[in-house]
Structures are given as C-alpha cells and as structure tokens.
Protein backbone atom coordinates (compact mmCIF):
# COMPACT_ATOMS: atom_id res chain seq x y z
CA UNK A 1 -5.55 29.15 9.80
CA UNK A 2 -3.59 32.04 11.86
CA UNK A 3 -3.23 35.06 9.53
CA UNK A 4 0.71 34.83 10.55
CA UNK A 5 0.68 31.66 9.43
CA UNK A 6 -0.58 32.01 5.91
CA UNK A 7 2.15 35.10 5.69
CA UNK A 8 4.66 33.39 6.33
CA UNK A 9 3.12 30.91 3.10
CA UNK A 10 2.25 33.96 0.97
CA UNK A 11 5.92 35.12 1.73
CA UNK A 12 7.20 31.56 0.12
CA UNK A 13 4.66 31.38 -2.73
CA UNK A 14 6.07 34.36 -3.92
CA UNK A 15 9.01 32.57 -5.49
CA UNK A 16 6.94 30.21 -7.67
CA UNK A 17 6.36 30.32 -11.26
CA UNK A 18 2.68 31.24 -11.43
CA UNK A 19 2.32 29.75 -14.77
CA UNK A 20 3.52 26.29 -13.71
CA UNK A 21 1.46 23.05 -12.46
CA UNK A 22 3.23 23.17 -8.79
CA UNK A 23 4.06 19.57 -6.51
CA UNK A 24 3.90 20.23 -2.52
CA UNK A 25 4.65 16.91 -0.89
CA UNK A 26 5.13 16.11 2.84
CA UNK A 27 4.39 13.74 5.91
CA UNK A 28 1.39 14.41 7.97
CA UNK A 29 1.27 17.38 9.94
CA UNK A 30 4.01 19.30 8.06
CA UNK A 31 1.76 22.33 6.90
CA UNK A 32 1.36 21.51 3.11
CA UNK A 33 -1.87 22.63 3.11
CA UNK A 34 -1.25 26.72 4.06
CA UNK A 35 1.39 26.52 0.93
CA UNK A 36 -1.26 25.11 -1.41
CA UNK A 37 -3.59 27.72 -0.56
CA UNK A 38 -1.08 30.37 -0.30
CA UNK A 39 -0.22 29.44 -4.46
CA UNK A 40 -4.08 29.40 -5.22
CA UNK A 41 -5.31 32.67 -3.99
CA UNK A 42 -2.22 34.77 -4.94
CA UNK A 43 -1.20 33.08 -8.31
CA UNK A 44 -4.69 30.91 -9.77
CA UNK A 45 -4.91 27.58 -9.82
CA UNK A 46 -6.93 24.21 -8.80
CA UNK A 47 -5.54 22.53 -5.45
CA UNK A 48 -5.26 19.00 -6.22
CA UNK A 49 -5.09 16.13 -3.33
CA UNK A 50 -2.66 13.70 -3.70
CA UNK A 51 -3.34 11.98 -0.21
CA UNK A 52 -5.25 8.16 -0.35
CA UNK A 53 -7.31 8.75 2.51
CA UNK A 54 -8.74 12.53 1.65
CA UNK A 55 -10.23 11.06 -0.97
CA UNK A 56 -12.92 9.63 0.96
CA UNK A 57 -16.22 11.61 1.44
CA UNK A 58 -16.99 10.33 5.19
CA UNK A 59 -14.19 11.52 7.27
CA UNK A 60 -13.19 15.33 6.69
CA UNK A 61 -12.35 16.00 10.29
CA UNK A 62 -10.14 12.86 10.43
CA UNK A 63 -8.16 12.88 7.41
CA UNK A 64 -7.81 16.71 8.05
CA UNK A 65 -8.98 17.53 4.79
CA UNK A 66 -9.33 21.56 3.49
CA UNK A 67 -12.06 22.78 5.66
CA UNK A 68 -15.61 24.32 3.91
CA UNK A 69 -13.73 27.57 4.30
CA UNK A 70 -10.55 26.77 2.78
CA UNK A 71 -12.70 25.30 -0.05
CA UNK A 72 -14.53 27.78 -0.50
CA UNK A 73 -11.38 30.34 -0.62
CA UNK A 74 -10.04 28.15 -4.14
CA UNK A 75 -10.90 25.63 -6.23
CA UNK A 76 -9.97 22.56 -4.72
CA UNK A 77 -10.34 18.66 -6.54
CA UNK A 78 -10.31 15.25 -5.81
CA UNK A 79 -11.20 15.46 -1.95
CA UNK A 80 -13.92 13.59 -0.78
CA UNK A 81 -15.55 12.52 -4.05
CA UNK A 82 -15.24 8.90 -3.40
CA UNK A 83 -18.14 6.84 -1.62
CA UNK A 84 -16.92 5.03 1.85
CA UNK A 85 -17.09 1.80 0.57
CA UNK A 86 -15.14 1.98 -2.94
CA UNK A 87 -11.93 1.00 -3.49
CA UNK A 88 -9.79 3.58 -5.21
CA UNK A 89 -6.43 2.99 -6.31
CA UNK A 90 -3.27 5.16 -7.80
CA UNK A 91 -4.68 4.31 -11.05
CA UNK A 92 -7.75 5.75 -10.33
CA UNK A 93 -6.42 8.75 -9.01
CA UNK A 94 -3.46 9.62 -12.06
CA UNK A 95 -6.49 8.93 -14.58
CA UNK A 96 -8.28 11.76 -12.64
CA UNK A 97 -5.29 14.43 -12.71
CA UNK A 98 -5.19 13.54 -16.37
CA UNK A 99 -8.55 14.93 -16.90
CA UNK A 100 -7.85 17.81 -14.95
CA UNK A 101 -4.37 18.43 -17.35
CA UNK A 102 -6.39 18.32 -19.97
CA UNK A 103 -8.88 21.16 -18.82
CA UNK A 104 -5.89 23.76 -19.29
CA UNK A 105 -6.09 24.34 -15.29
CA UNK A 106 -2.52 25.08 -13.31
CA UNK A 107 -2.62 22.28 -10.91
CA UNK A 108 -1.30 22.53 -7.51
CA UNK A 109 -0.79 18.66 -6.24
CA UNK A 110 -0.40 18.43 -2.53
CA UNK A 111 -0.58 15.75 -0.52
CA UNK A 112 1.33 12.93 1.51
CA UNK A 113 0.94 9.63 -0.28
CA UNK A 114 4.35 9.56 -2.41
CA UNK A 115 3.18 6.52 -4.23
CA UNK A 116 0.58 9.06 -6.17
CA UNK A 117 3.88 11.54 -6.62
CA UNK A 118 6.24 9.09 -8.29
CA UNK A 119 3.20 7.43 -10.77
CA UNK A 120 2.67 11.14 -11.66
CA UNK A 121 6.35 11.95 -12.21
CA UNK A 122 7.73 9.00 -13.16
CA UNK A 123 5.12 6.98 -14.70
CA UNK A 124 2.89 3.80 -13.93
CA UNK A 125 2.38 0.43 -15.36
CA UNK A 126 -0.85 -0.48 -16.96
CA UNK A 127 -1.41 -3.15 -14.64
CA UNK A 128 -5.10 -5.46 -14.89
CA UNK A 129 -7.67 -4.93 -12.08
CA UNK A 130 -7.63 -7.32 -8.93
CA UNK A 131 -10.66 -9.85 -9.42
CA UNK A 132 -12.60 -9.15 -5.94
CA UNK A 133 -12.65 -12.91 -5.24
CA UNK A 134 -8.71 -13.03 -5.06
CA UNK A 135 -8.66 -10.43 -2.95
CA UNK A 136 -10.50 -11.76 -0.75
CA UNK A 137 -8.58 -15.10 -1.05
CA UNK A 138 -5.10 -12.63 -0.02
CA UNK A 139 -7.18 -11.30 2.76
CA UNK A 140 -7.55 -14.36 4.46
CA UNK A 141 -4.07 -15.41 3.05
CA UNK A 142 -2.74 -12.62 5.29
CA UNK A 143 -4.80 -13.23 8.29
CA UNK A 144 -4.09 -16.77 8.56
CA UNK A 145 -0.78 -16.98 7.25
CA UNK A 146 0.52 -13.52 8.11
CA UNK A 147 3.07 -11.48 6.47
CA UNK A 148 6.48 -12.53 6.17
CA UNK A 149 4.68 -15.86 4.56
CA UNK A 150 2.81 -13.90 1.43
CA UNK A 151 6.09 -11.95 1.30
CA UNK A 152 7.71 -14.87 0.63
CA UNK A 153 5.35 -15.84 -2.30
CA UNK A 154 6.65 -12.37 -3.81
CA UNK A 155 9.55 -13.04 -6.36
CA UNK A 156 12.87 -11.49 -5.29
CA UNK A 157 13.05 -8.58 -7.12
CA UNK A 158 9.40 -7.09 -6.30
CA UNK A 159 10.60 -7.89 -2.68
CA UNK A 160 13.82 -6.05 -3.20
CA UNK A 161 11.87 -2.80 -4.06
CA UNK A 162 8.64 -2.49 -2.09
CA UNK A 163 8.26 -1.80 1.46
CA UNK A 164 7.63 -5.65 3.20
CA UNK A 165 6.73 -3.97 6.29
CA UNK A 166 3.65 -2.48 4.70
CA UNK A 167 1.29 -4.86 4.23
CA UNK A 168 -0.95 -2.37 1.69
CA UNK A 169 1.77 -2.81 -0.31
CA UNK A 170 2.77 -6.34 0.22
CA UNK A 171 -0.74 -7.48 -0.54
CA UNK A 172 -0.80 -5.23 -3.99
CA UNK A 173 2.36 -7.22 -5.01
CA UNK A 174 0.85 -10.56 -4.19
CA UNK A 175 -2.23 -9.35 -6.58
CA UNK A 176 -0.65 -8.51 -9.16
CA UNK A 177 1.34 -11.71 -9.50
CA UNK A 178 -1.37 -13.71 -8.99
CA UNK A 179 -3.69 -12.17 -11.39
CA UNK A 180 -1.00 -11.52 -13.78
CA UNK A 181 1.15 -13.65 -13.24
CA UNK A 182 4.13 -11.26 -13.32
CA UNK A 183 5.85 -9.52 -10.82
CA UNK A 184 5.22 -5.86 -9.90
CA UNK A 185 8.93 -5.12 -10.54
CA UNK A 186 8.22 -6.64 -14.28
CA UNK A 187 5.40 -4.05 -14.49
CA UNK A 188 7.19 -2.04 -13.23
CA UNK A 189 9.96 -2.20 -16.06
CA UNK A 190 7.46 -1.96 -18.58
CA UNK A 191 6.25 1.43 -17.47
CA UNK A 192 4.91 4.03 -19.94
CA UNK A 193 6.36 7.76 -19.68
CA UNK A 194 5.06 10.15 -17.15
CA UNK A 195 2.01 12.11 -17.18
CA UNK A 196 4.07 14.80 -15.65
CA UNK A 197 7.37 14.59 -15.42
CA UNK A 198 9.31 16.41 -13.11
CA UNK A 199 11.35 18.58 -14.96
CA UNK A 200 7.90 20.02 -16.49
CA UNK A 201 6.70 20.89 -12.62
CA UNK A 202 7.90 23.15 -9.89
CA UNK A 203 8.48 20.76 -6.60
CA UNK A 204 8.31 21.36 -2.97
CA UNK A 205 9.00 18.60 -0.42
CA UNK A 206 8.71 19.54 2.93
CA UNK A 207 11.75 18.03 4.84
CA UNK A 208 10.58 18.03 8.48
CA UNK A 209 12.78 16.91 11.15
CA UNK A 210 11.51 14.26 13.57
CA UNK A 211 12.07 16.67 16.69
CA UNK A 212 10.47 19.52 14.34
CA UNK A 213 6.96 17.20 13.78
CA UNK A 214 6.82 15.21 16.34
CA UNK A 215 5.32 17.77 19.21
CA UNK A 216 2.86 18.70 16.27
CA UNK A 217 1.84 15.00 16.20
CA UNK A 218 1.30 14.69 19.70
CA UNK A 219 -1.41 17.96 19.64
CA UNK A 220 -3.11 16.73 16.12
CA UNK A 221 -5.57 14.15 17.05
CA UNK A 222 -6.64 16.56 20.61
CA UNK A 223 -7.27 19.34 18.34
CA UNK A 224 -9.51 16.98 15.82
CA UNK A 225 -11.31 15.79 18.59
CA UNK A 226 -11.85 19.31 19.73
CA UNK A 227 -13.05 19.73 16.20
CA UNK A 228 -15.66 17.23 16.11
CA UNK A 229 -13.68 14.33 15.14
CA UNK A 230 -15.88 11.88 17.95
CA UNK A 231 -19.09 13.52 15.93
CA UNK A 232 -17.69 12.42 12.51
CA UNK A 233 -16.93 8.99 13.91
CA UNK A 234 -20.57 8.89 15.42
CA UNK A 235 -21.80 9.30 11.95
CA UNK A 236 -19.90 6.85 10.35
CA UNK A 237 -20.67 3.55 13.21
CA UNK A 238 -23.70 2.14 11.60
CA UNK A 239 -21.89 1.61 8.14
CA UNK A 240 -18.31 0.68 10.53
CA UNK A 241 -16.23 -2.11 9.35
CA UNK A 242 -12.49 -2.38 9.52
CA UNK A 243 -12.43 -4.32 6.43
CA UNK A 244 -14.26 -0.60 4.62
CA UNK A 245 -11.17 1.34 2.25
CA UNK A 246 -12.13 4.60 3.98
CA UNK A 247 -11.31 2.41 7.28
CA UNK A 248 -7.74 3.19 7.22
CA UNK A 249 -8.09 6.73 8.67
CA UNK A 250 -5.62 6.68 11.36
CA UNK A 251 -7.73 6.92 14.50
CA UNK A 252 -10.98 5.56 12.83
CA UNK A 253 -10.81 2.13 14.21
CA UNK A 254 -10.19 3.96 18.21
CA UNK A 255 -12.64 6.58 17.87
CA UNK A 256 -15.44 3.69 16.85
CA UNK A 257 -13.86 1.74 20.19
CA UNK A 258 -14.58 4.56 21.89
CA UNK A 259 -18.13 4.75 21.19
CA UNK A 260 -18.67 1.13 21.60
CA UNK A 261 -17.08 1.88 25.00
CA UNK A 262 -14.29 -0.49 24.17
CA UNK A 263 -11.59 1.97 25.31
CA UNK A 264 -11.34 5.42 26.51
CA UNK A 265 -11.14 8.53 25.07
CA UNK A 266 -7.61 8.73 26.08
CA UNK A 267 -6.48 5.46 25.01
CA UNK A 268 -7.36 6.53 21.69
CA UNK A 269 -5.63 9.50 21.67
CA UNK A 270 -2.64 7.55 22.81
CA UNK A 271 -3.46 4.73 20.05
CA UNK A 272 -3.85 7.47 17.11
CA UNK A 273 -0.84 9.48 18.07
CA UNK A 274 1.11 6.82 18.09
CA UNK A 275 -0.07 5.19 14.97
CA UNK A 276 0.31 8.91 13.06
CA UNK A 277 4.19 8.69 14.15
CA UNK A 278 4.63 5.70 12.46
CA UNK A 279 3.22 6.65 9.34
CA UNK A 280 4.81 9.95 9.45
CA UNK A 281 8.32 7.75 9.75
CA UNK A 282 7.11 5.90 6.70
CA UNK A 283 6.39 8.96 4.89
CA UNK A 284 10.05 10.59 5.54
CA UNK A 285 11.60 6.78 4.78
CA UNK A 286 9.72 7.17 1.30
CA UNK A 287 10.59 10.90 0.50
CA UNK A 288 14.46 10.22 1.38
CA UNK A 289 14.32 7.31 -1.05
CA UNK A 290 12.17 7.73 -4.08
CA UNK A 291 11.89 12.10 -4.44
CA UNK A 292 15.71 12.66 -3.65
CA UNK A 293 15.79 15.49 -6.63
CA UNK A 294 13.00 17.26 -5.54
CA UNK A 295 13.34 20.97 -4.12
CA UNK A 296 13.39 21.15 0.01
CA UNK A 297 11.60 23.71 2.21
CA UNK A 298 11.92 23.23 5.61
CA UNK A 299 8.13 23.72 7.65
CA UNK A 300 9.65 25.99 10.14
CA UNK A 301 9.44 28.39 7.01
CA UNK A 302 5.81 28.93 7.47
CA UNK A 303 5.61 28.55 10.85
C-alpha cells in the first residue's frame, strides 16, 4: 500500500473516536481497506470483515483480502476461516461478531456485503436452517424454471422488499417460505433488536461515484493477475465446481476457463471486469437504499 496512500487514511482516522467499535462500508474497489488499517495501528482495535466472499480460505488473491503483511500489521478476524466447500450465511457471520463483542475488543467492521451491515445494525430474524435436500430441490427449481417463475412463488410483500434481480437473494426467500412456511418479510417483522445498533457505532460509507470507481475497476482484476491470481486459481481446479459457496468469487469461474483453455486470458479479464461493475452497481443501489443515515466519505479522500 503506497505510504501516501495510507497518509492520506491516517490523516482521516484521526477524527474517530478511538474508544468506539467503528463501521467502514463500501463497493468493491473503493479503498476501505487502507481506512481499516489506518484505525488499527494508530487507535487499537481488531479489523473485522464484513464481506461474504473474504470469508473463504481458498481465494486471498481473488477476493482481495488483507495481504500476510497487512495481517500481520493488526489483528484482523473473520477472513478466510471458512473451508471452500461450507456454506456460511449472515447468521453465521453476526453470531461470530457477537463473540468478538463479547471479548471487550474495539471492532473495526469493514467490508462490502451490506446485508451483514443492516443484520448488525438493525437486527435479524431467527430464521430455521435450509434442509440441504430443498435446496437442492430450488436449485434445480431455478435452473429449469428460471427466475421470474420462483419469484413469482414469493408472496408480495417479500417481493416488494428484496432485490428480484439477485437470484442469491431470490432463492433465500423461496427457502425460507418453503421451510417455514412464512415469508421473509414476516421474519422479517418479527426481528429481535440489534446486536449493534447504529447510534452505539461510529459509521463510514464510502460514497464513490461511478466515474470515480469505475477506471479503478477496469485495472483491478490486471493487477490480481499480476499478483498471482492465475496461481491461486491453479490451486483451487481439482476441487472446481461452480455449484462450491467459495465459487462466487467474481472471476473464479473465467480464471478456471482459462486453464481449461476454454477462453483466453483476456476474455477473462473482460468477463471479470465486467461482472465486478455490476456488482459494484448493486452495492451503491443497496447503500443508497438501506444505510441512508450513515456518515459519507468520499474515496478521493485517501487517494
């Protein structure tokens, strides 16, 4: 990380409360990560990761998890812990930062998944475990009937409030009402209070611009490849399957194409960039909506 870089994030650190647990939220590529570190060195604390995918232990590179380095500078928790072939929901994760609370440790949650953010500040419903036999019934519900039809399965008002375009969360929805037979909005209603509520925590959401990210986008997935990202993906091909959790790295599935020579190295670039533009968009979408009273920095801060 470029020493005028993390000055720029020392420099903006300095205005946090160093006894408080601290939220950093952002899409992809925004520069989270220099803030988080910034906070730990100067002020104490345990960097938390409140991402989906850096939870998984087989792709560090990909993911763009803390380096060895930056985890060796300060504590860090909750990256990589979880095997490549285990499911690991929000659930999972909140009972996790609920263990760390309870140590006494400042936390400093960072990450890009906002689902994690708003079970942590707002709360989330006690909802029963999928049986693994219904979803695998929904998995081949969605590949032979697609999405719009399980959508429509979905009762209105669980409809009205997820993202239908997402079929993660489309698929949860249809889960939970066929297991419970209640609606996620119904669980939803019936949520218990917050671990950590918002007006307990210090918040940072870093608003980036579209023309502010987007020519950082378009040099990520070159500089992971320059960083051993075809390596990582080399070690991962004998356990491969698209169907694996840790499988939804974005540019897992091309980097395993490339190796089976299915496309080029270049096509994958194309394919990942791409692909980590859209999920940035879905990101922003979600931070607009759902953390509209958290506190703004804009990325060009630390830049």
């Amino acid at each position: 990380m470029a020493v005028s870089h993390m000055n720029a994030a020392r420099a903006v650190a300095a205005g946090f409360d160093p006894a408080g647990h601290v939220l950093i939220a952002g899409p992809t590529a925004s520069g989270k990560s220099a803030l988080a570190l910034a906070l730990a060195q100067d002020q104490g604390g345990v960097i938390v990761n409140a991402d989906a995918i850096q939870v998984y232990e087989n792709w560090r590179i990909l993911t763009a998890r803390p380096s060895e380095e930056e985890e060796r500078a300060a504590p860090h928790a909750l990256y990589g812990h979880i095997p490549y072939d285990t499911p690991y929901s929000v659930g999972d994760w909140l009972r996790a930062v609920a263990d760390l609370m309870r140590s006494g440790e400042r936390l400093i949650i960072t990450g890009g998944t906002g689902l994690y953010f708003t079970a942590l500040t707002e709360g989330l419903a006690d909802i029963p475990p999928t049986p693994p036999q219904l979803r695998a019934e929904g998995e081949a519900f969605l590949k032979d009937a697609g999405l719009d039809a399980v959508c429509a399965t979905l009762d209105s008002e669980t409809r009205s409030r997820i993202d239908v375009q997402n079929p993660a969360r489309v698929m949860r929805a249809w889960e939970v009402l066929q297991t419970t037979g209640k609606g996620l909005a119904q669980w939803q209603d019936q949520t218990p209070p917050p671990l950590l509520p918002l007006d307990r925590a210090q918040t940072a959401l870093f608003d980036a611009p579209k023309d502010w990210l987007t020519p950082r986008i378009e040099t990520r997935f070159d500089k992971m490849i320059a960083a051993g990202a075809l390596d990582e993906a080399r070690a991962n091909r004998a356990t491969w399957s698209p169907d694996l959790p840790s499988a939804k790295a974005i540019g897992a599935a091309e980097l395993i194409a490339v190796l089976r020579e299915d496309m080029s190295l270049q096509q994958a670039t194309d394919r990942a960039t791409i692909l980590t533009r859209q999920f940035a968009k879905r990101q922003r979408t979600w931070f607009k909506a759902r953390m509209k009273a958290w506190s703004r920095i804009h990325p060009g801060d630390l830049a």
